[in-house]
N, C-alpha and C. Protein backbone atom coordinates (compact mmCIF):
# COMPACT_ATOMS: atom_id res chain seq x y z
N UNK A 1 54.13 35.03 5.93
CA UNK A 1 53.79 36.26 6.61
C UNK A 1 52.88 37.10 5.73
N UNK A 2 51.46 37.64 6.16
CA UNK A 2 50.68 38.29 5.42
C UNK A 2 51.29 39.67 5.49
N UNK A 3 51.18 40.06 4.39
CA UNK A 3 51.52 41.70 3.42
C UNK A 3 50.58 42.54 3.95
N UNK A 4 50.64 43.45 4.12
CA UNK A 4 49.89 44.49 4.45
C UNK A 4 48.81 44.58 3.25
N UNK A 5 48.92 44.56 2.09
CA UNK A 5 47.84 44.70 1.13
C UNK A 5 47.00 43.45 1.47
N UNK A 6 47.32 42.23 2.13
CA UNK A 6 46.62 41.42 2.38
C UNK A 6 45.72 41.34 3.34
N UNK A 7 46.52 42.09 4.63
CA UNK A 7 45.74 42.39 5.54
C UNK A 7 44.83 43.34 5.20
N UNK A 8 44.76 44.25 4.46
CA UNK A 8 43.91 45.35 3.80
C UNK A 8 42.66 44.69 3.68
N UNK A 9 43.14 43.90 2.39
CA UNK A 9 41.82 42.59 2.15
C UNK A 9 40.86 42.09 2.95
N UNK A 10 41.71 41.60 3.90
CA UNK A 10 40.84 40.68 5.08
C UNK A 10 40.25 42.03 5.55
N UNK A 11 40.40 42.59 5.90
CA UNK A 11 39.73 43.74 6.80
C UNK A 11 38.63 43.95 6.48
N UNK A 12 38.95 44.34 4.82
CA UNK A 12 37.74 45.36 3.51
C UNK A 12 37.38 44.33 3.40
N UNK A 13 37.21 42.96 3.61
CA UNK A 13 35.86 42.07 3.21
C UNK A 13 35.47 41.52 4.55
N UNK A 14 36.25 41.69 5.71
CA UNK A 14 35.45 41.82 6.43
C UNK A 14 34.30 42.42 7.30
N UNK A 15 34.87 43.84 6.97
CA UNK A 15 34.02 45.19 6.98
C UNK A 15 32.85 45.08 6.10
N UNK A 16 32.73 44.36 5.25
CA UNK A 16 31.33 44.26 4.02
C UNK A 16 30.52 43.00 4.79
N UNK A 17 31.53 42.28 4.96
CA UNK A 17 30.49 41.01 5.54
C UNK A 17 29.60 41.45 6.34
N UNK A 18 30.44 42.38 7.33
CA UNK A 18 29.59 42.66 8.55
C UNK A 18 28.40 43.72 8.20
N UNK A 19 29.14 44.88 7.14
CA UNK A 19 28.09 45.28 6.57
C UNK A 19 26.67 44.79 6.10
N UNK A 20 26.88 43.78 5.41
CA UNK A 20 25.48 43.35 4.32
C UNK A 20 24.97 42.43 6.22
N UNK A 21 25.85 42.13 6.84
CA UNK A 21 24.65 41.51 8.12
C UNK A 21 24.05 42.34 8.70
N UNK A 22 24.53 43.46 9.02
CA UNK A 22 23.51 45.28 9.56
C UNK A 22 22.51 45.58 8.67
N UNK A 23 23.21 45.26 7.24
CA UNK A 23 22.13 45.87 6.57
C UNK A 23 20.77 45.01 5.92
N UNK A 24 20.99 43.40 6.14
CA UNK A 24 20.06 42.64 6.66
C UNK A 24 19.09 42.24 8.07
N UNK A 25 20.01 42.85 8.78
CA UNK A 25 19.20 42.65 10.27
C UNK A 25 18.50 43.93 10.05
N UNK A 26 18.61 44.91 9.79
CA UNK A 26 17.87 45.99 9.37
C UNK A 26 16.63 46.36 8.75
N UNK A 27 16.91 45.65 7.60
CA UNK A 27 15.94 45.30 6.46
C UNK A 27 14.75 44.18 7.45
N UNK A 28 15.38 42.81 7.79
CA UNK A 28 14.61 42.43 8.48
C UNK A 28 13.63 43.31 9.78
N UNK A 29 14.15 44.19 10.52
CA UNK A 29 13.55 44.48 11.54
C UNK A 29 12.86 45.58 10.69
N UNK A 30 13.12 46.53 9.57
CA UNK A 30 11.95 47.00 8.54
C UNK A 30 11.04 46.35 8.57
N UNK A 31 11.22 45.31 8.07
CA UNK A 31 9.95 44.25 7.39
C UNK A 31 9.17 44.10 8.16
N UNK A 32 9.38 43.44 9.15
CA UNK A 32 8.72 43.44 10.92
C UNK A 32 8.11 44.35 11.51
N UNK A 33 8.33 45.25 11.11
CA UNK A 33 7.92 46.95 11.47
C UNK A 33 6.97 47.14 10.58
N UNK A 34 6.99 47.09 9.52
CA UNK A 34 6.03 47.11 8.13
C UNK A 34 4.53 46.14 8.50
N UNK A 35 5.42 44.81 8.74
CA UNK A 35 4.01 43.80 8.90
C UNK A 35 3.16 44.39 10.17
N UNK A 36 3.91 44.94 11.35
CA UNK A 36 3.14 45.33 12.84
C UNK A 36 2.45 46.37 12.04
N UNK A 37 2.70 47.38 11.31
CA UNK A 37 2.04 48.16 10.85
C UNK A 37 0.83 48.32 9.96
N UNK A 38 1.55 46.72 9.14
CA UNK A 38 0.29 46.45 8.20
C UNK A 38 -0.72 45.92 9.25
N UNK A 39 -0.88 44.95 9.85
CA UNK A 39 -1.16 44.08 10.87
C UNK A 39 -2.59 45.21 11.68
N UNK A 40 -1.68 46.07 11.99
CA UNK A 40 -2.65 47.43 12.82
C UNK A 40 -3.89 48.10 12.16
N UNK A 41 -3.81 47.87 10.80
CA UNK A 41 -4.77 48.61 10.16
C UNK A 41 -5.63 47.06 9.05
N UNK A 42 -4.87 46.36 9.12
CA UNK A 42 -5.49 45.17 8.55
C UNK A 42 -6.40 44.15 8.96
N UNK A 43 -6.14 43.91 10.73
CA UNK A 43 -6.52 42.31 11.88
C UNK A 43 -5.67 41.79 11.68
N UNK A 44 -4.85 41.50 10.68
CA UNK A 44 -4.32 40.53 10.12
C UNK A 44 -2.35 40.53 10.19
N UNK A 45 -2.32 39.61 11.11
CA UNK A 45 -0.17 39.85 11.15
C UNK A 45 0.37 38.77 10.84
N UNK A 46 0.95 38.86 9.92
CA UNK A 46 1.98 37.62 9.24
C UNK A 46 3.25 37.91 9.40
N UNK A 47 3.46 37.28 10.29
CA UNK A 47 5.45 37.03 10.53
C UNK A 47 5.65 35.64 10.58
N UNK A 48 5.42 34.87 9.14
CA UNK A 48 5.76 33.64 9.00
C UNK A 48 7.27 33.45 8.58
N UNK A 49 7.96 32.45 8.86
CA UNK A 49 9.51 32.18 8.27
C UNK A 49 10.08 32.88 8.76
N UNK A 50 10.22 33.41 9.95
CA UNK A 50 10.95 34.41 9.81
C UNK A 50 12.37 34.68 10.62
N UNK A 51 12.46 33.19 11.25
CA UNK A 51 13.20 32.92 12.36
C UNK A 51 13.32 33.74 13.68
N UNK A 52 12.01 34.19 13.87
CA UNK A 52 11.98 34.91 15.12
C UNK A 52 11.94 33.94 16.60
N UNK A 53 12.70 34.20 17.44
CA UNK A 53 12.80 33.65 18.46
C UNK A 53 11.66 33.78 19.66
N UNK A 54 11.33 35.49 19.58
CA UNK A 54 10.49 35.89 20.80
C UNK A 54 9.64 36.72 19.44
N UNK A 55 8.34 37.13 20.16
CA UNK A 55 7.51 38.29 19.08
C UNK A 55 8.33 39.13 19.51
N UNK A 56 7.93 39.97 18.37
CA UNK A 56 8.73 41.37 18.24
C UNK A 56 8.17 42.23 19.33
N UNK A 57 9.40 43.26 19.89
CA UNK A 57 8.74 43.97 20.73
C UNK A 57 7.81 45.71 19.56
N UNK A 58 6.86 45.76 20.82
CA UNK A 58 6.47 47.51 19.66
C UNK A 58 5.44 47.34 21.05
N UNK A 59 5.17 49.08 20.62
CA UNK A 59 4.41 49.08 22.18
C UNK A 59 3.03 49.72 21.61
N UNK A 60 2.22 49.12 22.92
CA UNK A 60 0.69 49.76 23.00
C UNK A 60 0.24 51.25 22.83
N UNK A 61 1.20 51.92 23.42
CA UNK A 61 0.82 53.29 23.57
C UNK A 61 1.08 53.86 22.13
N UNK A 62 1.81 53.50 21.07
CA UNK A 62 1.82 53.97 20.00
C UNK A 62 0.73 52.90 19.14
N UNK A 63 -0.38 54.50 18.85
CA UNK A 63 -1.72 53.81 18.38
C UNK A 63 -1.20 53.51 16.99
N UNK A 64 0.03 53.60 16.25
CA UNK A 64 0.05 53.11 15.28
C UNK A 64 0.13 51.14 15.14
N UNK A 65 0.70 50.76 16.30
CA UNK A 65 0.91 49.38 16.81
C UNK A 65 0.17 49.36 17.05
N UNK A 66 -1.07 49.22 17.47
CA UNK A 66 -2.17 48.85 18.31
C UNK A 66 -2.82 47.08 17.89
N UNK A 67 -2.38 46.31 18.38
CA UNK A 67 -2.47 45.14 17.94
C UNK A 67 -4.00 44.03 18.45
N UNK A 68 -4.36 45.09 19.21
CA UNK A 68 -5.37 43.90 20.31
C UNK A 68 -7.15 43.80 19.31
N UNK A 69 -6.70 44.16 18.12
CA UNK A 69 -7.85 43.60 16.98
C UNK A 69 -7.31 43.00 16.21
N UNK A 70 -6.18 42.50 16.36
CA UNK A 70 -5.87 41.29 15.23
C UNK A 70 -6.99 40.13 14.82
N UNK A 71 -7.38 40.03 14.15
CA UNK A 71 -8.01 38.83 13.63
C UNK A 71 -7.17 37.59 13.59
N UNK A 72 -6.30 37.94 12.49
CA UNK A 72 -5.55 36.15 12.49
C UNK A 72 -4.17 36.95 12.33
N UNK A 73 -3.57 35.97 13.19
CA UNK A 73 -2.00 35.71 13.22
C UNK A 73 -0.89 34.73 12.68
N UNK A 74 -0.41 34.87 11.88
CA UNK A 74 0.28 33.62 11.52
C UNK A 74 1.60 33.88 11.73
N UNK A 75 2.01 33.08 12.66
CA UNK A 75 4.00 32.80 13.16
C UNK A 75 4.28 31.61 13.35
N UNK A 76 3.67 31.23 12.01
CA UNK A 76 4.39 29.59 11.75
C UNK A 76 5.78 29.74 10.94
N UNK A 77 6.72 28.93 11.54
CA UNK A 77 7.88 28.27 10.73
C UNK A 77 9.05 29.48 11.50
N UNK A 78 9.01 29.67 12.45
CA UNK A 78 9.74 30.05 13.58
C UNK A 78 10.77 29.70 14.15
N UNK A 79 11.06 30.16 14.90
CA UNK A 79 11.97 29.40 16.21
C UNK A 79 11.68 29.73 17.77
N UNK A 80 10.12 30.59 17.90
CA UNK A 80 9.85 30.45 19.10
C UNK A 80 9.55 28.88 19.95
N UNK A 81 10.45 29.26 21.38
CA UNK A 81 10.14 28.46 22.37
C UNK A 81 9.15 28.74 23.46
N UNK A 82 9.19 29.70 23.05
CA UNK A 82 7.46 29.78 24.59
C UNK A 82 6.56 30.45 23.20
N UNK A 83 5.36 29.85 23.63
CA UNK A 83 4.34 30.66 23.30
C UNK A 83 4.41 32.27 23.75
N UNK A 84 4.15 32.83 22.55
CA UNK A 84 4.25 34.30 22.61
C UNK A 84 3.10 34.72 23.67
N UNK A 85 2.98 35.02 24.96
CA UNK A 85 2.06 35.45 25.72
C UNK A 85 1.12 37.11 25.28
N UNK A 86 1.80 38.09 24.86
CA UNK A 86 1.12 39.05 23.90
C UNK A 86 0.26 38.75 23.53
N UNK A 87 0.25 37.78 23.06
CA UNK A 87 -1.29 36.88 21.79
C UNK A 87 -2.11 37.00 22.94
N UNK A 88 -2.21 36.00 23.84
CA UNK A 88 -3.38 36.28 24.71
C UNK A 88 -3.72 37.75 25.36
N UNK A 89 -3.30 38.75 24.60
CA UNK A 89 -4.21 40.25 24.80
C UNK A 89 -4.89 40.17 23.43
N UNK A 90 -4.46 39.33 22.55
CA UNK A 90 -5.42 39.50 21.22
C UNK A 90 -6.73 39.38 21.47
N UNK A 91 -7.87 39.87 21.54
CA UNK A 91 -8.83 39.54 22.12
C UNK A 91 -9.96 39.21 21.29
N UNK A 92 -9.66 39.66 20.08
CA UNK A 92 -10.59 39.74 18.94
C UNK A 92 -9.97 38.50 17.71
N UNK A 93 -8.61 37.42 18.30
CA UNK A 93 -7.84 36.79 17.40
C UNK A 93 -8.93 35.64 16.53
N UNK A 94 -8.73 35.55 15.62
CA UNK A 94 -10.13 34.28 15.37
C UNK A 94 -8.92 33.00 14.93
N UNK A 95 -8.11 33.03 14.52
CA UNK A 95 -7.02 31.84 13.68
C UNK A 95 -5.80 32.29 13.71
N UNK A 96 -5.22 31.17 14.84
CA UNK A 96 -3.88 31.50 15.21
C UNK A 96 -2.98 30.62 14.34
N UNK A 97 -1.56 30.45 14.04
CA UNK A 97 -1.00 29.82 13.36
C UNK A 97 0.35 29.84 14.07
N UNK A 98 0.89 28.63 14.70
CA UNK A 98 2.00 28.69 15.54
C UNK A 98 2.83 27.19 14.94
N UNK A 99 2.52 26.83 13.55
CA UNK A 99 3.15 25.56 13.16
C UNK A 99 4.25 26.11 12.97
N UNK A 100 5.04 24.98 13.47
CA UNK A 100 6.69 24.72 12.85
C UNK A 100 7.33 25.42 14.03
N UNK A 101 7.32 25.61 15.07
CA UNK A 101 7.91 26.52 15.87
C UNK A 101 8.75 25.16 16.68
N UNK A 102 9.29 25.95 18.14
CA UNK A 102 9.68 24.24 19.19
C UNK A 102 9.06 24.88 20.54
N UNK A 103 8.18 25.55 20.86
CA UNK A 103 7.45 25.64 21.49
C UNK A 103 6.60 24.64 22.44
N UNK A 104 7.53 24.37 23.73
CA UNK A 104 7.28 23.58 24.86
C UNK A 104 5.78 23.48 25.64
N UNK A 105 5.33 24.12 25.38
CA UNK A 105 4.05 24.70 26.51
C UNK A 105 3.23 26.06 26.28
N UNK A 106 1.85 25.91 26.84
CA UNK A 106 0.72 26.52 26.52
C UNK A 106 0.26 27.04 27.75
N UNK A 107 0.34 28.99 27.68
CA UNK A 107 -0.30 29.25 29.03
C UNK A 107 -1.59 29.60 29.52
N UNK A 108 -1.71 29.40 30.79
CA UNK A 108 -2.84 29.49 31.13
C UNK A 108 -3.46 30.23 30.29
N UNK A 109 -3.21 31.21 30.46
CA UNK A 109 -4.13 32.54 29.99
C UNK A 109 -4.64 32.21 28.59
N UNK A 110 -4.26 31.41 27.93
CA UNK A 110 -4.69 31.36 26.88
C UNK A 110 -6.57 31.16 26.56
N UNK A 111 -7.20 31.41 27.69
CA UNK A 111 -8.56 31.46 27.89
C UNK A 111 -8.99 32.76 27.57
N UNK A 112 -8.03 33.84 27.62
CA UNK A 112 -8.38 34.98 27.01
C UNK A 112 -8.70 35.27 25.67
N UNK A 113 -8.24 34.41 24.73
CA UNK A 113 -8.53 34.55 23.99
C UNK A 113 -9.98 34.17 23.33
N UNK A 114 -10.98 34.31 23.89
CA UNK A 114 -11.92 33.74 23.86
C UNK A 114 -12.72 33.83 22.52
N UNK A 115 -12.39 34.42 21.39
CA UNK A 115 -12.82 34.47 19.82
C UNK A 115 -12.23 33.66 19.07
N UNK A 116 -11.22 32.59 19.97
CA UNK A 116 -10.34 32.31 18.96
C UNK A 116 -11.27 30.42 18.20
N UNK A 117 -10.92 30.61 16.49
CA UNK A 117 -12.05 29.57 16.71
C UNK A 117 -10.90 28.50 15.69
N UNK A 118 -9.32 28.62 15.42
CA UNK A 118 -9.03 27.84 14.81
C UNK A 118 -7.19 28.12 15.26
N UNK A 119 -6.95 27.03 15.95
CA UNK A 119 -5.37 27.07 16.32
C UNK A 119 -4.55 25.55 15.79
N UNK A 120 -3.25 26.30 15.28
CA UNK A 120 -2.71 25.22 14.67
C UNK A 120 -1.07 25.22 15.55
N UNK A 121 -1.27 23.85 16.74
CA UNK A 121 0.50 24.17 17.24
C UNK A 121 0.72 22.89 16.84
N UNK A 122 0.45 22.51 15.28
CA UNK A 122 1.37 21.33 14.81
C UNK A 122 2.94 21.54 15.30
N UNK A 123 3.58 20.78 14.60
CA UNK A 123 5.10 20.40 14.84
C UNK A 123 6.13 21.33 15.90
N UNK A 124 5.70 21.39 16.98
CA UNK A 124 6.34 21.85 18.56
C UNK A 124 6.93 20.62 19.35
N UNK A 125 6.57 21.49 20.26
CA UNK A 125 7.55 20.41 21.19
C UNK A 125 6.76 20.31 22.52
N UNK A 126 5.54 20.40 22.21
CA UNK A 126 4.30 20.14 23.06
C UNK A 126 3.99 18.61 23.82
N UNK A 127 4.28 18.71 25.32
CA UNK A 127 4.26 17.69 25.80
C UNK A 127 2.68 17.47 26.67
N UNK A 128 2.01 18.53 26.70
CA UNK A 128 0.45 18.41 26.98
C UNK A 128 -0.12 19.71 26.70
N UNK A 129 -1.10 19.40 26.51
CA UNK A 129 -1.87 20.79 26.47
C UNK A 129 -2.66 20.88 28.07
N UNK A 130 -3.13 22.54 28.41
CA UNK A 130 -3.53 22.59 29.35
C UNK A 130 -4.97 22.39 29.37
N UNK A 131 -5.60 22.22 30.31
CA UNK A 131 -7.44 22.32 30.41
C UNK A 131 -7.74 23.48 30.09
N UNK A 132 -7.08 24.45 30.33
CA UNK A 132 -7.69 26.01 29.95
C UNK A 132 -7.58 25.93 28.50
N UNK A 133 -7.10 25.60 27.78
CA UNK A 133 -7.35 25.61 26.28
C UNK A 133 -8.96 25.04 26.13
N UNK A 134 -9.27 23.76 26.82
CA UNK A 134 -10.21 23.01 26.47
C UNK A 134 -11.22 24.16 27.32
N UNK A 135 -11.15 25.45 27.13
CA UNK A 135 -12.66 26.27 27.60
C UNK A 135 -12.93 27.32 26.84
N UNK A 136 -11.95 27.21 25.77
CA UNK A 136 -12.14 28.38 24.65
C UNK A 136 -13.49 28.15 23.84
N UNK A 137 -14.45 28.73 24.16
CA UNK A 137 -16.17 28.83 23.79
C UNK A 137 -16.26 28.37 22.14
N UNK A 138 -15.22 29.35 21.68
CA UNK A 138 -15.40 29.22 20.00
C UNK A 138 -14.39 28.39 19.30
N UNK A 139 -13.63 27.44 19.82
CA UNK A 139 -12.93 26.66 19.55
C UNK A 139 -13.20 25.75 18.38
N UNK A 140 -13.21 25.91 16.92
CA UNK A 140 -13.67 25.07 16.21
C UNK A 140 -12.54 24.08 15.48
N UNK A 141 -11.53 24.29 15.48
CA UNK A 141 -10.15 23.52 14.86
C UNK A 141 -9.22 23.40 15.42
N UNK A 142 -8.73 22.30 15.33
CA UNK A 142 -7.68 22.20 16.56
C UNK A 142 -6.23 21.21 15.98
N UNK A 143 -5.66 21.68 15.86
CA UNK A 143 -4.55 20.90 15.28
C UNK A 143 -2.90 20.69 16.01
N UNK A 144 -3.20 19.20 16.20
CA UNK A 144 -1.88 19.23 17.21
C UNK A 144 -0.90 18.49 16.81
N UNK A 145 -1.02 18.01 15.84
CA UNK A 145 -0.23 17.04 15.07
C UNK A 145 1.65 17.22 15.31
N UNK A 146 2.34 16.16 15.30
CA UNK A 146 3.89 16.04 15.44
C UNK A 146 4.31 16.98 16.56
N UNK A 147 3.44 16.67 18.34
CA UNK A 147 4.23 17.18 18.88
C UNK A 147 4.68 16.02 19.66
N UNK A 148 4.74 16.48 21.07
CA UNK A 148 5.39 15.23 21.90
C UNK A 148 4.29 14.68 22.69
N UNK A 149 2.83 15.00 22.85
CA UNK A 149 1.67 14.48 23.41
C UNK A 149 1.88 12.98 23.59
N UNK A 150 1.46 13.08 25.24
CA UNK A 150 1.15 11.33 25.35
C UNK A 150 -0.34 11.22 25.41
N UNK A 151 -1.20 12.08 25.67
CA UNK A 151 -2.63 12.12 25.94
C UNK A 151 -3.31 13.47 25.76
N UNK A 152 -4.23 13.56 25.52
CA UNK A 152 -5.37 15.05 25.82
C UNK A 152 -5.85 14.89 26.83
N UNK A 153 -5.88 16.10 27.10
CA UNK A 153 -6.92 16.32 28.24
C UNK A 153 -8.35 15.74 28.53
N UNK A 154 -8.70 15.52 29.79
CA UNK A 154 -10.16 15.04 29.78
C UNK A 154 -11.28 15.95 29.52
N UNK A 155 -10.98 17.45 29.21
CA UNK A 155 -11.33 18.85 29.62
C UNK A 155 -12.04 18.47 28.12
N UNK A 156 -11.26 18.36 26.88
CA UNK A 156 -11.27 18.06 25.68
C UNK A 156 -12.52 18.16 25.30
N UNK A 157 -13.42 17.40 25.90
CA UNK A 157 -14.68 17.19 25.68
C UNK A 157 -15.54 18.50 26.02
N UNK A 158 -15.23 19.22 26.82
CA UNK A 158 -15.73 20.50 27.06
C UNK A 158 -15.80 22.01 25.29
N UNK A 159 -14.97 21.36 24.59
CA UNK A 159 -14.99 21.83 23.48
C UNK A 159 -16.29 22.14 22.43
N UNK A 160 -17.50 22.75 23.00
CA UNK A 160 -18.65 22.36 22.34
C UNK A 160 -18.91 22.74 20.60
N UNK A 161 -17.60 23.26 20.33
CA UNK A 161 -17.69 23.91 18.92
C UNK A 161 -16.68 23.29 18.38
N UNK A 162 -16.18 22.30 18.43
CA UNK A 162 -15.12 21.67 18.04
C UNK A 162 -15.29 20.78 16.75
N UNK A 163 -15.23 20.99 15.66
CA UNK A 163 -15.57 20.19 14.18
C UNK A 163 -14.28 19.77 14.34
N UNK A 164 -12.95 19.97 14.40
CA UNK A 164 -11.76 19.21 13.62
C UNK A 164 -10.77 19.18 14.69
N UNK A 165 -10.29 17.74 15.45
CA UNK A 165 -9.28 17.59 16.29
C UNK A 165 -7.89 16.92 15.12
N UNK A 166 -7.06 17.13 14.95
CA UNK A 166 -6.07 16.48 14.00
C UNK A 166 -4.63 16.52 15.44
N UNK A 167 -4.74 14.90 15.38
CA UNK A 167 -3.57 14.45 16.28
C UNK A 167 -2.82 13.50 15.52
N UNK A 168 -1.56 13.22 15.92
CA UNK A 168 -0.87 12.03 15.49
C UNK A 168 -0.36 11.27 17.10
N UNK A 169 -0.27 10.05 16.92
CA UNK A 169 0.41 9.52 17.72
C UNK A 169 1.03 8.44 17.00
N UNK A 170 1.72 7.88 17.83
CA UNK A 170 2.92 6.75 17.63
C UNK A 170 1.94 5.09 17.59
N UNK A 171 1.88 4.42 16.52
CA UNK A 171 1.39 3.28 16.71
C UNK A 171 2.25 1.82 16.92
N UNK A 172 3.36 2.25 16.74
CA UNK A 172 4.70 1.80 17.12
C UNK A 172 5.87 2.00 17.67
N UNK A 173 6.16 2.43 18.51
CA UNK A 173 7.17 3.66 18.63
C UNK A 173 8.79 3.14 18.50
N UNK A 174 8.99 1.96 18.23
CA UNK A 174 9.82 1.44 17.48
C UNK A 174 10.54 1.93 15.41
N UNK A 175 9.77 1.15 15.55
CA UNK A 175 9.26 1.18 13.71
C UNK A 175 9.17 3.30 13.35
N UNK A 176 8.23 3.85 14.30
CA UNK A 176 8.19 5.33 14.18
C UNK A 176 7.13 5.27 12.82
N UNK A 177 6.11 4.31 13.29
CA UNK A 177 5.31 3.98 11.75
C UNK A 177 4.09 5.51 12.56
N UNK A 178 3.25 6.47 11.77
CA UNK A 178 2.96 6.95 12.52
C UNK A 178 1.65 6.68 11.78
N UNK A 179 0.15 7.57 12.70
CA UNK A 179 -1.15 6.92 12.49
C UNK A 179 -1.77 8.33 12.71
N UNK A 180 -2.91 8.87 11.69
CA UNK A 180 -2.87 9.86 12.02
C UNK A 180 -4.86 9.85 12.40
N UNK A 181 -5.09 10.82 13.32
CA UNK A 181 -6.59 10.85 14.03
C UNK A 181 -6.88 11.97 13.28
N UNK A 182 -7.95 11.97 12.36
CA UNK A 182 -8.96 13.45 12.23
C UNK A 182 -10.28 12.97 12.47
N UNK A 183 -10.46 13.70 13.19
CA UNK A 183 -12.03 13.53 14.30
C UNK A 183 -12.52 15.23 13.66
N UNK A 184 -13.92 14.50 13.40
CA UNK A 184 -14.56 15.42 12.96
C UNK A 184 -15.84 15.51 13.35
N UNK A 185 -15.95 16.57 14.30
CA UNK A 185 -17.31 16.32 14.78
C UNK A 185 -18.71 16.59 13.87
């Protein structure tokens, strides 16, 4: 039978546990707040590692957020599953960075982004890409490596600025021996 000084214990270290997790989810959503901020006055937003699920919310109307001149974005090593749709208001984005995420699919809209000249959705969970990707004007890098692709698009070729396609596919899919494509125009 636990003692009351014992139960004390459990309580007072459970009360801290939960503490230092408030006062980490905290710190984290600081940090996040810090980078949108740096991000606003920089082009530039890095929320890499960070185990974010969805982008962070922060809104337009506070011109301190004002995000739609980002230059480059990097939210690799994630845990988003959809492509963050926000991005496609980036309008000015030049180099996106979405490696390491499990990110199923690519939306349309992603034609909005029409500055964008270097995207990396290595290691997702990408089972095609759409044709509207293949119309992004300034498209110069393209990296699709370790997703679930059975084919590219025929659109592909529409890419007229395209120096670097980096794919992998399966040359065995037994064995899991893998073979890797850099096409360089």
């Amino acid at each position: 039978m636990a003692t009351t000084s014992s139960l004390s214990n459990d309580c007072s270290t459970t009360n801290i546990i939960n503490t230092n997790k408030i006062k980490s989810i905290h710190n984290l959503s600081r940090s996040i707040e810090r980078a949108l901020d740096e991000a606003a006055y920089t082009g530039e937003l890095i929320l890499n590692g960070r185990k974010l699920r969805e982008f962070p919310n922060y809104s337009y109307t506070n011109n301190k957020c004002d995000l739609s001149d980002t230059i480059i974005a990097d939210l690799s090593r994630n845990h988003f599953i959809e492509f963050p749709r926000i991005l496609c208001s980036f309008f000015s984005l030049e180099r996106l960075n979405l490696y390491n995420n499990v990110i199923k699919s690519i939306p349309e809209q992603i034609i909005q982004i029409r500055m964008l000249k270097t995207l990396d959705l290595s290691r997702n969970q990408l089972a095609y890409i759409p044709a509207s990707l293949c119309k992004l004007p300034n498209l110069e890098v393209l990296i699709i490596n370790n997703n679930k692709l059975i084919s590219l698009p025929e659109e592909i070729g529409q890419l007229e600025n395209l120096i670097e396609l980096v794919r992998v596919f399966f040359t065995d899919l037994l064995s899991r021996q893998y073979r890797f494509i850099v096409i360089i125009l």
